[in-house]
C-alpha atoms as a PDB file:
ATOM      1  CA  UNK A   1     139.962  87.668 131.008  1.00  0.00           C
ATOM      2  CA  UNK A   2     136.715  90.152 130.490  1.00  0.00           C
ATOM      3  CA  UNK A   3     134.145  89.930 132.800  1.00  0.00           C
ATOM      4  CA  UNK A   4     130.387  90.806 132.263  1.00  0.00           C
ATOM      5  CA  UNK A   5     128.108  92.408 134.071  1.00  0.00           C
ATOM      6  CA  UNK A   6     124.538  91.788 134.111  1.00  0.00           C
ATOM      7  CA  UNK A   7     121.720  94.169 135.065  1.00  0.00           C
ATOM      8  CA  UNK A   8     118.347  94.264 134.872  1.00  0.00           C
ATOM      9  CA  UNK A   9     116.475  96.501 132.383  1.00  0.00           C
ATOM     10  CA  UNK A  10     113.834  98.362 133.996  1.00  0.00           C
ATOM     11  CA  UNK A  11     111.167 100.225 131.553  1.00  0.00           C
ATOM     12  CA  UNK A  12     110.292 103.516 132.281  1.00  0.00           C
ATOM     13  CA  UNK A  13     106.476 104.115 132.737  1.00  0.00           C
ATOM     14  CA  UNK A  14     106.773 106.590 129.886  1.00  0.00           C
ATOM     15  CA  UNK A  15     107.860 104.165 127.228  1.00  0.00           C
ATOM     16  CA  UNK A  16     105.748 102.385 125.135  1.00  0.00           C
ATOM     17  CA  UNK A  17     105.418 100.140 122.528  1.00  0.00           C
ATOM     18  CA  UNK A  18     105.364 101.128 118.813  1.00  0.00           C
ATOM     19  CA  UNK A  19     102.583  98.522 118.524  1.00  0.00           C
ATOM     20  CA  UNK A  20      99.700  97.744 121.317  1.00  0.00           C
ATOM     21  CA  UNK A  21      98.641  95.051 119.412  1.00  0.00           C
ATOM     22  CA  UNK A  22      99.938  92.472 117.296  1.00  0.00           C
ATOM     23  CA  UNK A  23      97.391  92.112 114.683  1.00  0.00           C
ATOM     24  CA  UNK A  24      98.232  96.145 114.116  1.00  0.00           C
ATOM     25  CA  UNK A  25     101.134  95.253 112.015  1.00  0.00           C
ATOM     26  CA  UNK A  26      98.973  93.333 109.456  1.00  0.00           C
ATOM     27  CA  UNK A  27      96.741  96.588 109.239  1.00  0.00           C
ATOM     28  CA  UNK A  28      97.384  97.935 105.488  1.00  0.00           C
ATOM     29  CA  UNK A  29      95.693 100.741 103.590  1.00  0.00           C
ATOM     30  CA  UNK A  30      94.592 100.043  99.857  1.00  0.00           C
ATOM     31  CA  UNK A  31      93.867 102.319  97.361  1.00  0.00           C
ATOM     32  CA  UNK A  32      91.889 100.618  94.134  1.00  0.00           C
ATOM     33  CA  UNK A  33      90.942 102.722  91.030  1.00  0.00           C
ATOM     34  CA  UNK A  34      88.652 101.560  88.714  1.00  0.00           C
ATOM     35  CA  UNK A  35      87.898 102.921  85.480  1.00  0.00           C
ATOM     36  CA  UNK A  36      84.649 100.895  84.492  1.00  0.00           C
ATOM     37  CA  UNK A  37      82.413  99.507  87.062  1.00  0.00           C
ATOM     38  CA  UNK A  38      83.171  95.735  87.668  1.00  0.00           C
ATOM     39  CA  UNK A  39      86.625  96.368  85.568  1.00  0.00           C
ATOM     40  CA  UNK A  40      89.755  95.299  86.827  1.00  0.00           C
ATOM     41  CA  UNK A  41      91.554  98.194  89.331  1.00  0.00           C
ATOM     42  CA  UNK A  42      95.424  99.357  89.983  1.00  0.00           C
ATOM     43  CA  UNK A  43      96.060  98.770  93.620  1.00  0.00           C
ATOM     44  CA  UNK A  44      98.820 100.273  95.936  1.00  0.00           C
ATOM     45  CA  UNK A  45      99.159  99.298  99.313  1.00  0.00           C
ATOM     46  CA  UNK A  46     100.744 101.076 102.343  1.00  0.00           C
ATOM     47  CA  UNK A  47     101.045 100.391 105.855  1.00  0.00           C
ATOM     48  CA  UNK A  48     100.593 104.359 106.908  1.00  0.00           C
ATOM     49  CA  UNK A  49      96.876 105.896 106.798  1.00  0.00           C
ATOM     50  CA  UNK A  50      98.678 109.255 105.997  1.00  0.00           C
ATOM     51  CA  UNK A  51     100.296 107.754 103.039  1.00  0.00           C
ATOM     52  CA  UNK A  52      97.828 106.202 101.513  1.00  0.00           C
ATOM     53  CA  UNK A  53      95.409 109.120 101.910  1.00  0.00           C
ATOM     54  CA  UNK A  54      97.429 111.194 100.169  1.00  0.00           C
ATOM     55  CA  UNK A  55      97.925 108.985  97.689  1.00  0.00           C
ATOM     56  CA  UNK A  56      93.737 108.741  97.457  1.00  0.00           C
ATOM     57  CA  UNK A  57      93.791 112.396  96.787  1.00  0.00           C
ATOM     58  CA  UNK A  58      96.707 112.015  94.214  1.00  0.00           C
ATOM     59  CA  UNK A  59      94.828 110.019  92.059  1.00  0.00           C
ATOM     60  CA  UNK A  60      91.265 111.696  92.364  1.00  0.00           C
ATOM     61  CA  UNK A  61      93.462 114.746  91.166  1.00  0.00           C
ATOM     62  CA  UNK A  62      95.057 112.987  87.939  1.00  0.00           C
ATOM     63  CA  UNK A  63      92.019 110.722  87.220  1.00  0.00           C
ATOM     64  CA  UNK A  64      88.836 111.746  89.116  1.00  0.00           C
ATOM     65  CA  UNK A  65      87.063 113.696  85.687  1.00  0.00           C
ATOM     66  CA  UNK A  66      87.251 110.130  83.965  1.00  0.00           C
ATOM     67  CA  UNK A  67      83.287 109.701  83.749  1.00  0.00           C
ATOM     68  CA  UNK A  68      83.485 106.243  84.988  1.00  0.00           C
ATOM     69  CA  UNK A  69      86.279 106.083  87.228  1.00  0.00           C
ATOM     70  CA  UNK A  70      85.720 104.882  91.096  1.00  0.00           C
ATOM     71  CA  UNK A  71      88.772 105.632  93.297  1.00  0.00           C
ATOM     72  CA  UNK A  72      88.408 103.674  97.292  1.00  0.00           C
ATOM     73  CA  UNK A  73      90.347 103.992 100.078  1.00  0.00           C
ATOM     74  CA  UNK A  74      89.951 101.184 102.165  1.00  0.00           C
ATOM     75  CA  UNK A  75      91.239  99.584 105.787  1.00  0.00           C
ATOM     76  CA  UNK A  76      92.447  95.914 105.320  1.00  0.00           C
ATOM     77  CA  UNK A  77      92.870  94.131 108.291  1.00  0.00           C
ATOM     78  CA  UNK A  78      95.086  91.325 109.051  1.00  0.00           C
ATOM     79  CA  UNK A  79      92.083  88.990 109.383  1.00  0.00           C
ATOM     80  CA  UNK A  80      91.043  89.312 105.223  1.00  0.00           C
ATOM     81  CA  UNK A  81      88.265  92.035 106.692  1.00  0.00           C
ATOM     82  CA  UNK A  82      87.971  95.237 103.925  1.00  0.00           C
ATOM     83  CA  UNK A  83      86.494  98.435 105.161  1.00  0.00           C
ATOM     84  CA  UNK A  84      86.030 100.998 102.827  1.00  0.00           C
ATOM     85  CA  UNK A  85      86.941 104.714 104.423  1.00  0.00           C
ATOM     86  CA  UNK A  86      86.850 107.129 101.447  1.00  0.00           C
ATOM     87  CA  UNK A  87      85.488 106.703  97.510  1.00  0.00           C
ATOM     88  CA  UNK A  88      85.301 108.829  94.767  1.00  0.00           C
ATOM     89  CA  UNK A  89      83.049 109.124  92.119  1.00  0.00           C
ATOM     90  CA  UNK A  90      82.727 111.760  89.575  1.00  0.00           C
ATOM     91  CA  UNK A  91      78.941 111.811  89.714  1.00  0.00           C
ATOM     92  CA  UNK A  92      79.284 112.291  93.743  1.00  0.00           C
ATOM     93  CA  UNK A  93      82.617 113.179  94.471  1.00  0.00           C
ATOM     94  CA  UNK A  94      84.477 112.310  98.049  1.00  0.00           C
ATOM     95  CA  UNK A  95      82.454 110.223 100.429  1.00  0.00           C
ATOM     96  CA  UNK A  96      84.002 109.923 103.393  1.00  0.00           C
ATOM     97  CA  UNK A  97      82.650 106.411 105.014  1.00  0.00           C
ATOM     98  CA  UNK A  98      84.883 105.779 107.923  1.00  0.00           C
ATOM     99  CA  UNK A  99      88.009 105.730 109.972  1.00  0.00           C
END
């Protein structure tokens, strides 16, 4: 007959969580690109801020000389709240709003 043996797990101080928070995992990053003002947009969504700003510089380089074209980056929390971090216009370029 096997026998197990329990023992008690012990964190080290060094170790911690992936998350601090819970409401971090419902943090995602949207990019929305508009091509008339008011027009409908092409979304992506991420859940890394690295990702989705380079994918906010991806598409200011394939469609940021449209003339009417608005490209966001924006922080969506897990409580419906939108922050807008970067835009792009090409009358003004990259306005960098936030983190």
């Amino acid at each position: 007959m096997a026998s197990l043996t329990c023992r008690s797990l012990q964190r080290s101080p060094e170790v911690r969580p992936l998350v601090e928070h819970a409401e971090d995992l419902a943090v995602r990053f949207e990019v929305a690109v508009r091509f008339t003002v008011g027009g409908p947009a092409v979304t992506g969504e991420w859940s890394s801020r690295e990702t989705a700003v380079r994918k906010f510089r991806s598409f200011v380089g394939l469609y940021g000389d449209h003339t009417t074209v608005s490209i966001i980056l924006s922080r969506q929390s897990g409580h419906g709240q939108s922050q807008a971090m970067r835009t792009w216009t090409r009358e003004h370029g990259e306005t960098v709003l936030g983190s």
